[in-house]
Protein backbone atom coordinates (compact mmCIF):
# COMPACT_ATOMS: atom_id res chain seq x y z
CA UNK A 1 5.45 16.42 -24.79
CA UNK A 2 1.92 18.57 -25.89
CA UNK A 3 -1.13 17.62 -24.02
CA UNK A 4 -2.38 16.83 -27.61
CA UNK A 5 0.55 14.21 -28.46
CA UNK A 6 -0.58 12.42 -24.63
CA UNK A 7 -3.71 12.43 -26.01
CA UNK A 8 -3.09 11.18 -29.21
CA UNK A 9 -0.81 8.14 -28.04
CA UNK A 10 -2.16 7.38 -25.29
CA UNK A 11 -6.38 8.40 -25.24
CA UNK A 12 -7.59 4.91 -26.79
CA UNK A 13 -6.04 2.73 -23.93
CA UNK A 14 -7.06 4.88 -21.39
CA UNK A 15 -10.70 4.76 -22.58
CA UNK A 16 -10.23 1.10 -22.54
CA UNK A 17 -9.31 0.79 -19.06
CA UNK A 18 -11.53 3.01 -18.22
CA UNK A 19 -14.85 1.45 -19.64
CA UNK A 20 -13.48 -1.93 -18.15
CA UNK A 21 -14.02 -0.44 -14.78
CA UNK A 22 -17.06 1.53 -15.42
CA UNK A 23 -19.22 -0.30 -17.80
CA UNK A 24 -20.60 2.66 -18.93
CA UNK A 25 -19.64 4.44 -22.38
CA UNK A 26 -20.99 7.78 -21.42
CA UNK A 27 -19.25 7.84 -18.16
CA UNK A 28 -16.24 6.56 -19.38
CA UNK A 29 -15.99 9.46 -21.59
CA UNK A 30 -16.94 11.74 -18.53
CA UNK A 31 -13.80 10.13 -16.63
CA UNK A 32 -11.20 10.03 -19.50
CA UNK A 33 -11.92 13.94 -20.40
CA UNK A 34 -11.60 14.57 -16.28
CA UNK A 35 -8.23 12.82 -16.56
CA UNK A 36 -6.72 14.56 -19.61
CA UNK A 37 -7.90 17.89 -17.53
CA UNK A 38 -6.12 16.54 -14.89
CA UNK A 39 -3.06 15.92 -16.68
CA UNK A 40 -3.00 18.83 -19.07
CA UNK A 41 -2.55 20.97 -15.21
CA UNK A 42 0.04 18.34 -14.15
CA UNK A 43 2.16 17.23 -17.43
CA UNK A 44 4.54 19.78 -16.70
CA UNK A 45 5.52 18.57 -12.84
CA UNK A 46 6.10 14.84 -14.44
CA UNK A 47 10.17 15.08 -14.30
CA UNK A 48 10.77 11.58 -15.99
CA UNK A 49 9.10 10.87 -19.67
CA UNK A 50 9.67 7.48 -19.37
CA UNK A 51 7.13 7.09 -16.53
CA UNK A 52 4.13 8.91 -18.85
CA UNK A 53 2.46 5.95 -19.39
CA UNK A 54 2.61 4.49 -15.82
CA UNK A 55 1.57 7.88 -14.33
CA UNK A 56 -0.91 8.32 -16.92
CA UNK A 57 -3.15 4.69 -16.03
CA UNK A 58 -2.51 5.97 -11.94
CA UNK A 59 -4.43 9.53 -12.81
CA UNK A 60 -7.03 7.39 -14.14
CA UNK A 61 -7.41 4.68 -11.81
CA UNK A 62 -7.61 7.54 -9.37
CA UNK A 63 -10.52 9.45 -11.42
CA UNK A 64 -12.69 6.24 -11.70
CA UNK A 65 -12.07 5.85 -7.78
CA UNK A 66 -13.44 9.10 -7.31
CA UNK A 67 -16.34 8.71 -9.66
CA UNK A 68 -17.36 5.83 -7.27
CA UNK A 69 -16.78 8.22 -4.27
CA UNK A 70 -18.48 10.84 -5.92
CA UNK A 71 -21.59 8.63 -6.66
CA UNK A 72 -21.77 6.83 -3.54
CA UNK A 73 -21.60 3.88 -5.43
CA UNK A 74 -19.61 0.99 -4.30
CA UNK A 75 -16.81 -0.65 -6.41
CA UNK A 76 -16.21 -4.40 -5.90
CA UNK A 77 -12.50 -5.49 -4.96
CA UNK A 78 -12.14 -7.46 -8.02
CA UNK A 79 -12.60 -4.67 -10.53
CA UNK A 80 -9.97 -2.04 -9.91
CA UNK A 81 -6.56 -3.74 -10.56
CA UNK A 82 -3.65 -3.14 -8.25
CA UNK A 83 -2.03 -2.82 -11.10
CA UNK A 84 -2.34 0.02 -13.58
CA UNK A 85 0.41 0.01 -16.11
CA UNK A 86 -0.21 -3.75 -17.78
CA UNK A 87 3.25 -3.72 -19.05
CA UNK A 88 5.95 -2.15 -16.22
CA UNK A 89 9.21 -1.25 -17.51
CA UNK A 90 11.17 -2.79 -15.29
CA UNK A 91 11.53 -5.04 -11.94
CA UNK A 92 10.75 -2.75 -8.70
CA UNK A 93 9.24 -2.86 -5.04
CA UNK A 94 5.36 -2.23 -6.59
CA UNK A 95 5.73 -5.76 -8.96
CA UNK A 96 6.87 -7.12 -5.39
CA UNK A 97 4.05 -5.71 -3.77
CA UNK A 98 1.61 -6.41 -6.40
CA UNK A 99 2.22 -10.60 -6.25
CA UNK A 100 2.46 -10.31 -2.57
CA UNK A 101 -0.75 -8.79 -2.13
CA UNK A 102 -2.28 -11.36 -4.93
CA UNK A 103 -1.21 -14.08 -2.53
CA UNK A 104 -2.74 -12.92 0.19
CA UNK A 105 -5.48 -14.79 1.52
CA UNK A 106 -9.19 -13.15 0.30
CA UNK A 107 -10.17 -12.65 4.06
CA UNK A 108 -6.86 -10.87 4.38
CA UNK A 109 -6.65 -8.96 0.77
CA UNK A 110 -10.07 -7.71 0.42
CA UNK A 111 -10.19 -5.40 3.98
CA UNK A 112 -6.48 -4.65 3.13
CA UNK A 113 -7.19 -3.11 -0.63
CA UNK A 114 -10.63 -1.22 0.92
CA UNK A 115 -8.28 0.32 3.79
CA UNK A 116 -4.88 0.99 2.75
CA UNK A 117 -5.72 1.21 -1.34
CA UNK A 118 -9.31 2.33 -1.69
CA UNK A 119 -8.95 4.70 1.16
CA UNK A 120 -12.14 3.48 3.43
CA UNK A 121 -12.28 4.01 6.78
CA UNK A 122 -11.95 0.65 8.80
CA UNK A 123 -15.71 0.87 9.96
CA UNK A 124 -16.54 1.25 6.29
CA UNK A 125 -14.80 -1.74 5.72
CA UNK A 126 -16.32 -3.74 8.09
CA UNK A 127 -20.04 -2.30 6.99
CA UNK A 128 -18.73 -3.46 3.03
CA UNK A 129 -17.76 -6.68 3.86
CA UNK A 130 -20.45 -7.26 6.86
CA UNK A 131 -17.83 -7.87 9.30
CA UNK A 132 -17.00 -6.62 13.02
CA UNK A 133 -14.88 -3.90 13.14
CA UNK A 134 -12.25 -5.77 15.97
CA UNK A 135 -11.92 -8.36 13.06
CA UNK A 136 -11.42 -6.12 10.06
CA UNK A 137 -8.87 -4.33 12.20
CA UNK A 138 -6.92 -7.40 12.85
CA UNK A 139 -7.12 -9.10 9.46
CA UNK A 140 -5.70 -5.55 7.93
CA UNK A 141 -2.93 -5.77 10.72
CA UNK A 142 -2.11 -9.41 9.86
CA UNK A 143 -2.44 -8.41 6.08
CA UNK A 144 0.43 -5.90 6.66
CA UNK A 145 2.89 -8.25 8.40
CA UNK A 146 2.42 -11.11 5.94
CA UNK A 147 3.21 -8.20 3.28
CA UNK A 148 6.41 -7.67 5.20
CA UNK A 149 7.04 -11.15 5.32
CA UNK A 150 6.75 -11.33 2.06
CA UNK A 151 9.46 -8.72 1.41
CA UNK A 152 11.48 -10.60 3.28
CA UNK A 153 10.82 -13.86 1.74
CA UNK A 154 10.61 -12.57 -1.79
CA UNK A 155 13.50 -9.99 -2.09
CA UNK A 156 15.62 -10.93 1.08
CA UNK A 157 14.77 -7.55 2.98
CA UNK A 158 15.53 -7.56 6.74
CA UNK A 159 13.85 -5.60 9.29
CA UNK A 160 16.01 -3.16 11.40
CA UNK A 161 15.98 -2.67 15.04
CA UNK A 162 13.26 0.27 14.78
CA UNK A 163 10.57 -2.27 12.91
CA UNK A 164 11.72 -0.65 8.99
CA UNK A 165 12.17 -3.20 6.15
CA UNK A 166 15.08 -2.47 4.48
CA UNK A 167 17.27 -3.95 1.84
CA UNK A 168 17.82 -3.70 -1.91
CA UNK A 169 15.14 -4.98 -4.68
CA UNK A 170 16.77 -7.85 -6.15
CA UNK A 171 16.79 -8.92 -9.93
CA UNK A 172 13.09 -9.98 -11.01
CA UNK A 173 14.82 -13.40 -12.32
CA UNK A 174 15.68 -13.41 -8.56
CA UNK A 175 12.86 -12.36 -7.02
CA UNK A 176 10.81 -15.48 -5.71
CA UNK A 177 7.53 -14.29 -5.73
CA UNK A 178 7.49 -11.51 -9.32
CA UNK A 179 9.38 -14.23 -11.11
């Protein structure tokens, strides 16, 4: 697939998404044109077609975070989605992770999606959210073992002796927190 057929299929939804995060039509453009650079390098190094589209919304996402970096600007919690692709082909560990995290309590979610998805530091965290750093430490730890948990509770993953989920994803008509 030709940069030009990506673009084609794929440049109005991207410019969608985008301008839902941004708010901005000129900016927008700025970050959809930095994407399709982005992917016109990379589209050769994606091995599996049928993951375009998914891989397509992450470059994205990824460009509008780093228009925020870039800007110094900060980006509320609520308006980058965890979730890029709307429609995911089929049941895997990310729609796990995706309701866990949604059911996360907001004091435990917010410092959690800053840290671990944003990519602040924890101090930068705890200046966003006007918290000590000793509690935005702890809430992220407690974040990360109710995510685990969840695993557990949702797919029926065990953890081994050396602290490692592990187990098999099970079907999403299975799965008690996707389903």
């Amino acid at each position: 697939m030709t940069t030009k057929n990506v673009w084609d299929t794929y440049a109005d939804d991207l410019r969608r998404f985008i301008l839902s995060k941004v708010k901005d039509v000129a900016v927008a453009e700025d970050i959809l044109q930095d994407t399709f650079i982005k992917v016109h390098t990379k589209l050769q190094t994606l091995k599996d077609e049928d993951k375009l589209k998914s891989w397509l919304f992450s470059v994205a996402r990824y460009s509008v975070l780093d228009y925020f970096r870039t800007n110094k600007q900060e980006l509320p919690v609520e308006q980058i989605d965890i979730e890029a692709d709307p429609e995911p082909m089929e049941h895997s560990e990310q729609d796990c992770l995706r309701g866990i995290i949604k059911n996360l309590p907001k004091k435990y979610r917010d410092p959690l999606f800053l840290s671990d998805i944003k990519g602040l530091k924890q101090q930068e965290v705890a200046n966003q959210l006007d918290l000590s750093l000793p509690t935005v430490k702890s809430q992220i730890q407690r974040a990360r073992k109710q995510i685990a948990q969840g695993f557990m509770d949702c797919c029926g993953f065990k953890m081994n002796e050396e602290g490692h989920l592990v187990g098999e994803i099970q079907d999403k008509a299975d799965c008690k927190v996707c389903h």
